[in-house]
N, C-alpha and C. Protein backbone atom coordinates (compact mmCIF):
# COMPACT_ATOMS: atom_id res chain seq x y z
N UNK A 1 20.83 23.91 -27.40
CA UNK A 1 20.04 23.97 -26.20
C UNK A 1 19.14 25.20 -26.18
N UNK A 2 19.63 26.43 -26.53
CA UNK A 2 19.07 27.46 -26.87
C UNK A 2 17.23 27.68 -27.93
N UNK A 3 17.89 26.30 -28.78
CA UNK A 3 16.54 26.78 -29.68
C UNK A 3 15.06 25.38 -28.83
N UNK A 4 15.81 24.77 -27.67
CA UNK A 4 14.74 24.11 -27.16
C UNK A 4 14.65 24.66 -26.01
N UNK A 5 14.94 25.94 -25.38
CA UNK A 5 14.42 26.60 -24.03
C UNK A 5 13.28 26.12 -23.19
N UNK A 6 12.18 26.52 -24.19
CA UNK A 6 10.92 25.96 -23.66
C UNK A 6 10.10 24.54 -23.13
N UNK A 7 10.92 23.91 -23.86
CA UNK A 7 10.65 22.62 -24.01
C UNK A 7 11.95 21.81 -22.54
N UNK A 8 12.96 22.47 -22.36
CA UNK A 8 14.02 22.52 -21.17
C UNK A 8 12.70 23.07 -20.20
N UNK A 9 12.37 24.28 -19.99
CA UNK A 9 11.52 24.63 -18.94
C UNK A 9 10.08 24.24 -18.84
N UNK A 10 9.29 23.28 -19.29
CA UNK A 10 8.32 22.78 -19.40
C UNK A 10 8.80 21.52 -18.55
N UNK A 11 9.93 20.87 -19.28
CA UNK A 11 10.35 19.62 -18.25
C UNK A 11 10.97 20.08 -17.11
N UNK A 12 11.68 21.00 -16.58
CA UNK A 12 12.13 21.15 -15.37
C UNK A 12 10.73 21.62 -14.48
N UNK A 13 9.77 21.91 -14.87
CA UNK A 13 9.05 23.06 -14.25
C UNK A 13 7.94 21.46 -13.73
N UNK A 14 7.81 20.54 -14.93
CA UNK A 14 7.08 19.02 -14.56
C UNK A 14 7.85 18.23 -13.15
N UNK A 15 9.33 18.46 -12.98
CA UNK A 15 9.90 17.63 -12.61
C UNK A 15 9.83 17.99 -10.69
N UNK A 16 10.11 19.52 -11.18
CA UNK A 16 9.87 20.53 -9.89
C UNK A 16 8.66 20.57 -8.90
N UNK A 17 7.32 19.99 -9.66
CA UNK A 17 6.36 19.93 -9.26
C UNK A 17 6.10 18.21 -8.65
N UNK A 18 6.96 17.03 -9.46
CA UNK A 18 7.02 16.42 -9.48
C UNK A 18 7.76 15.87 -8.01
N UNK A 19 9.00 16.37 -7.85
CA UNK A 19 9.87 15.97 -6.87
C UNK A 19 8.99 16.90 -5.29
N UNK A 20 8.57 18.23 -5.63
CA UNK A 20 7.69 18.64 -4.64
C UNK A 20 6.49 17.74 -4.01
N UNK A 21 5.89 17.12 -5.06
CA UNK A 21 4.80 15.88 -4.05
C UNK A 21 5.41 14.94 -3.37
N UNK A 22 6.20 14.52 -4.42
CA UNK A 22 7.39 13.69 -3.20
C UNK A 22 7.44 13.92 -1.87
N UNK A 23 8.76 15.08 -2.02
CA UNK A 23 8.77 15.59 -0.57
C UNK A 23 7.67 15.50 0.49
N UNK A 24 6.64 16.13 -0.15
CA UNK A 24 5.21 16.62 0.82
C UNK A 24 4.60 15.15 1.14
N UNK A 25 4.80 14.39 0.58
CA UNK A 25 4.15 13.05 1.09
C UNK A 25 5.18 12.16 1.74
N UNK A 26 6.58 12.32 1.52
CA UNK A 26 6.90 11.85 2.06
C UNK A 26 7.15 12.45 3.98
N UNK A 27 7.13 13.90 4.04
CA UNK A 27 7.07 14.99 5.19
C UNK A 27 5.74 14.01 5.95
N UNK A 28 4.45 13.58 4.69
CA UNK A 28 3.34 13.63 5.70
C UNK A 28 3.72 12.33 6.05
N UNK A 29 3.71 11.26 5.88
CA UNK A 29 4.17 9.97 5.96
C UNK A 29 4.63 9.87 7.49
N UNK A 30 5.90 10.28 7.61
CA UNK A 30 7.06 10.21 8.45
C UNK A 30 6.37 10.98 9.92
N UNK A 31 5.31 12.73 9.32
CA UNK A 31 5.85 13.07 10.83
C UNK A 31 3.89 13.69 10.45
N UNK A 32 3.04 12.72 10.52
CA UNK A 32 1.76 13.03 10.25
C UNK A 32 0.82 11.65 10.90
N UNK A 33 0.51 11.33 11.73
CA UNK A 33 -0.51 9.91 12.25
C UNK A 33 -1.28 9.90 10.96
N UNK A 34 -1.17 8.33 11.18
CA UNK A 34 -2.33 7.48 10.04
C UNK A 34 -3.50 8.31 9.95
N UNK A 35 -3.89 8.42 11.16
CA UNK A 35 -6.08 9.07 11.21
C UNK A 35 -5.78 10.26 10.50
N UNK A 36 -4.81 10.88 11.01
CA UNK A 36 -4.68 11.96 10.49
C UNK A 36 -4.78 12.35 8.74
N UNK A 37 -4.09 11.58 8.34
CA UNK A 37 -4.09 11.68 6.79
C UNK A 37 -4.83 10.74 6.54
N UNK A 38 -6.02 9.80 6.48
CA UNK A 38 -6.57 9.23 6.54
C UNK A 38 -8.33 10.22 6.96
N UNK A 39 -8.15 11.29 7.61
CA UNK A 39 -9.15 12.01 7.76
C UNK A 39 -9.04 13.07 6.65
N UNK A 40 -8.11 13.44 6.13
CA UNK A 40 -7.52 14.86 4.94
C UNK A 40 -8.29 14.23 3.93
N UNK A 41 -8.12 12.51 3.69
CA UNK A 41 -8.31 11.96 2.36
C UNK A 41 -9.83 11.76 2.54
N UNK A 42 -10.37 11.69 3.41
CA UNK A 42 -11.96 11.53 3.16
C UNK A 42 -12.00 12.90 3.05
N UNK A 43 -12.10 13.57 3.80
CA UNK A 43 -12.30 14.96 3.79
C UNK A 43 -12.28 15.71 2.29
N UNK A 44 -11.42 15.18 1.44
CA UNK A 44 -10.52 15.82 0.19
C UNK A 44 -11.82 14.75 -0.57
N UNK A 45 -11.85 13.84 -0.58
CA UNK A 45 -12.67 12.96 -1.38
C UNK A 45 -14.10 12.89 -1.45
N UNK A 46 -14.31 13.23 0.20
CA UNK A 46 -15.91 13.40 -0.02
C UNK A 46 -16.89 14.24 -0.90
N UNK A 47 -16.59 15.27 -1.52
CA UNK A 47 -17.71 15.07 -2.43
C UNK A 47 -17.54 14.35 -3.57
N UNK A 48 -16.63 13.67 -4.19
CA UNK A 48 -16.39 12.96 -5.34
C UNK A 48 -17.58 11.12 -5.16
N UNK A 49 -17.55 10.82 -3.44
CA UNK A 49 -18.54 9.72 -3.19
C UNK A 49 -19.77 9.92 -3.58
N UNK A 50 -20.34 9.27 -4.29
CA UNK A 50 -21.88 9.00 -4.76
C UNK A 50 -22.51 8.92 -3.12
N UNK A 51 -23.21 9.66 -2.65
CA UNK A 51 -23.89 9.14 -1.64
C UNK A 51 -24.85 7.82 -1.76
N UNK A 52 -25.61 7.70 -2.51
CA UNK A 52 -26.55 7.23 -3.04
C UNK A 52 -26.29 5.69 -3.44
N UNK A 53 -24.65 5.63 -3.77
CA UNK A 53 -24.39 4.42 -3.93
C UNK A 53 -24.43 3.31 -2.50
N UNK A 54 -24.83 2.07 -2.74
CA UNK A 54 -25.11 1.37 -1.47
C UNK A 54 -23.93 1.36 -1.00
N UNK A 55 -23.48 0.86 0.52
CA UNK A 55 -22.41 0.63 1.16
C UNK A 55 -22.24 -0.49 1.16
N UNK A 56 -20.77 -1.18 1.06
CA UNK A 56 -20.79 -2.40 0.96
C UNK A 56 -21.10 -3.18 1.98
N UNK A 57 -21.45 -4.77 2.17
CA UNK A 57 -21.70 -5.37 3.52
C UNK A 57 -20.44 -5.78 4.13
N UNK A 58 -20.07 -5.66 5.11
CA UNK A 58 -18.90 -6.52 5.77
C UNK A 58 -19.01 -8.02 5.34
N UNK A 59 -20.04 -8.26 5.45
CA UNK A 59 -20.24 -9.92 6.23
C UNK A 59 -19.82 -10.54 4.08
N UNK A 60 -20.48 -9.66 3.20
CA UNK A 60 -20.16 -10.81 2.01
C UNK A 60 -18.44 -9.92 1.74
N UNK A 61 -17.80 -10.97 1.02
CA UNK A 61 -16.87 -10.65 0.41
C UNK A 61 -16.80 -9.48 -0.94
N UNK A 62 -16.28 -9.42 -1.73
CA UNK A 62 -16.60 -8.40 -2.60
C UNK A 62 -16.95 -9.06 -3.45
N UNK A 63 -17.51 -8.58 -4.83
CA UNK A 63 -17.99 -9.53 -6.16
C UNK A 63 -17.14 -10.11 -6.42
N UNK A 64 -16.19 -9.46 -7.02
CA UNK A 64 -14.67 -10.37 -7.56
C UNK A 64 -14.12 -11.15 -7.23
N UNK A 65 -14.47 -11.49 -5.54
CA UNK A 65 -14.00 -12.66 -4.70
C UNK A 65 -14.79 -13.84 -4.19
N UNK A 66 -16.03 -13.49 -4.97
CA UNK A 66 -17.03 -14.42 -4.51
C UNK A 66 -17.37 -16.05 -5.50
N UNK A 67 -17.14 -16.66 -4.54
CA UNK A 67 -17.56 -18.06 -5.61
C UNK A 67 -16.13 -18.75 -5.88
N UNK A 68 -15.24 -17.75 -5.49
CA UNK A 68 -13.72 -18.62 -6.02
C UNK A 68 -12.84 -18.83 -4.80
N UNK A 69 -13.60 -18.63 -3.53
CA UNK A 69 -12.45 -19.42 -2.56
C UNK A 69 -12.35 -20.89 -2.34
N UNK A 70 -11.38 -21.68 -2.02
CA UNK A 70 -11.20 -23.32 -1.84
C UNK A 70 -12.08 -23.52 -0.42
N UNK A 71 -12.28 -25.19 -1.03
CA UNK A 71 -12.88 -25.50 -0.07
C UNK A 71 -12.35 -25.92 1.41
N UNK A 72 -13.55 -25.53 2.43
CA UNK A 72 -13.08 -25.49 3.72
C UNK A 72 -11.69 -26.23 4.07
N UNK A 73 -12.23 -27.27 3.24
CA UNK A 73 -11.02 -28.65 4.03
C UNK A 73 -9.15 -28.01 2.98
N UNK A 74 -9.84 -27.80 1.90
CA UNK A 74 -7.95 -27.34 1.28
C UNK A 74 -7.43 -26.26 1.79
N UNK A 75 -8.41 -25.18 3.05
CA UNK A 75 -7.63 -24.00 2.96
C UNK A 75 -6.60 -23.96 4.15
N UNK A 76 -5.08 -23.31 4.13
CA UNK A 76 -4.25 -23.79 5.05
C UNK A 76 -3.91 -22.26 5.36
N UNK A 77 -3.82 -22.55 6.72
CA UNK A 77 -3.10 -21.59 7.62
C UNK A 77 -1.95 -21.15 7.54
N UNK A 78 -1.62 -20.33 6.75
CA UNK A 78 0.41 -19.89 7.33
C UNK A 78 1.03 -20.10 8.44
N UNK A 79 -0.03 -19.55 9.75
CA UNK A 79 0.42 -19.26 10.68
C UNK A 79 0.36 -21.02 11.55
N UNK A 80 -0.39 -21.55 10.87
CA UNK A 80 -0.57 -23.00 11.90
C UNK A 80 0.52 -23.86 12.26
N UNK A 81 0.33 -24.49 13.50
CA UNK A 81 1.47 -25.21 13.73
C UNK A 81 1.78 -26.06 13.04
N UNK A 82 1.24 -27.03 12.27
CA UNK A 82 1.46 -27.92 11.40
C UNK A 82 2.24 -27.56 9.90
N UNK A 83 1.95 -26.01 9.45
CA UNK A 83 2.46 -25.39 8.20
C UNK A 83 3.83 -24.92 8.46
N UNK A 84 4.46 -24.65 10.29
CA UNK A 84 5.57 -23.94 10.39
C UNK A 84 6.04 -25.19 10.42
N UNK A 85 6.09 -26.48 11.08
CA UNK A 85 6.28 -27.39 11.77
C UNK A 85 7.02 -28.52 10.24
N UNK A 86 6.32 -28.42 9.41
CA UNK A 86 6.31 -28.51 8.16
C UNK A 86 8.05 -28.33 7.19
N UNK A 87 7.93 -26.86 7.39
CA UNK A 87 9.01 -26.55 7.10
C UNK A 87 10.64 -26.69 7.24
């Protein structure tokens, strides 16, 4: 154990840092409001956003989702009375 010291304190020192985010996210989670950390993360992120890049539209879906939903008549409700009713 002796002749791998370093290699012992390189992994404890990963693990230490490791189990510390834990904690801290799990601290913010529990006793921190959504907006709240939800405002840190833009805040923390905003300069990494391209301004420049367009914003997406609400109204279309995203690329990856476009062109491949079923048609009107196959798509079914979970929540409908006929799908619980079903069961």
């Amino acid at each position: 154990m002796e002749a791998h010291a370093p290699f012992r304190e390189m992994v404890f020192h990963l693990y230490a840092e490791r189990l510390a985010g834990l904690m801290q996210l799990v601290q913010e989670v529990a006793f921190r409001h959504l907006d709240e950390r939800l405002a840190a993360w833009l805040v923390e992120r905003g300069p990494h956003i391209d301004p420049s890049a367009p914003a997406p539209s609400p109204s279309r879906p995203p690329a990856s989702n476009r062109g491949r939903s079923a048609p009107s008549g196959q798509r079914k409700n979970p929540l409908s009375i006929s799908s619980v009713a079903s069961r």
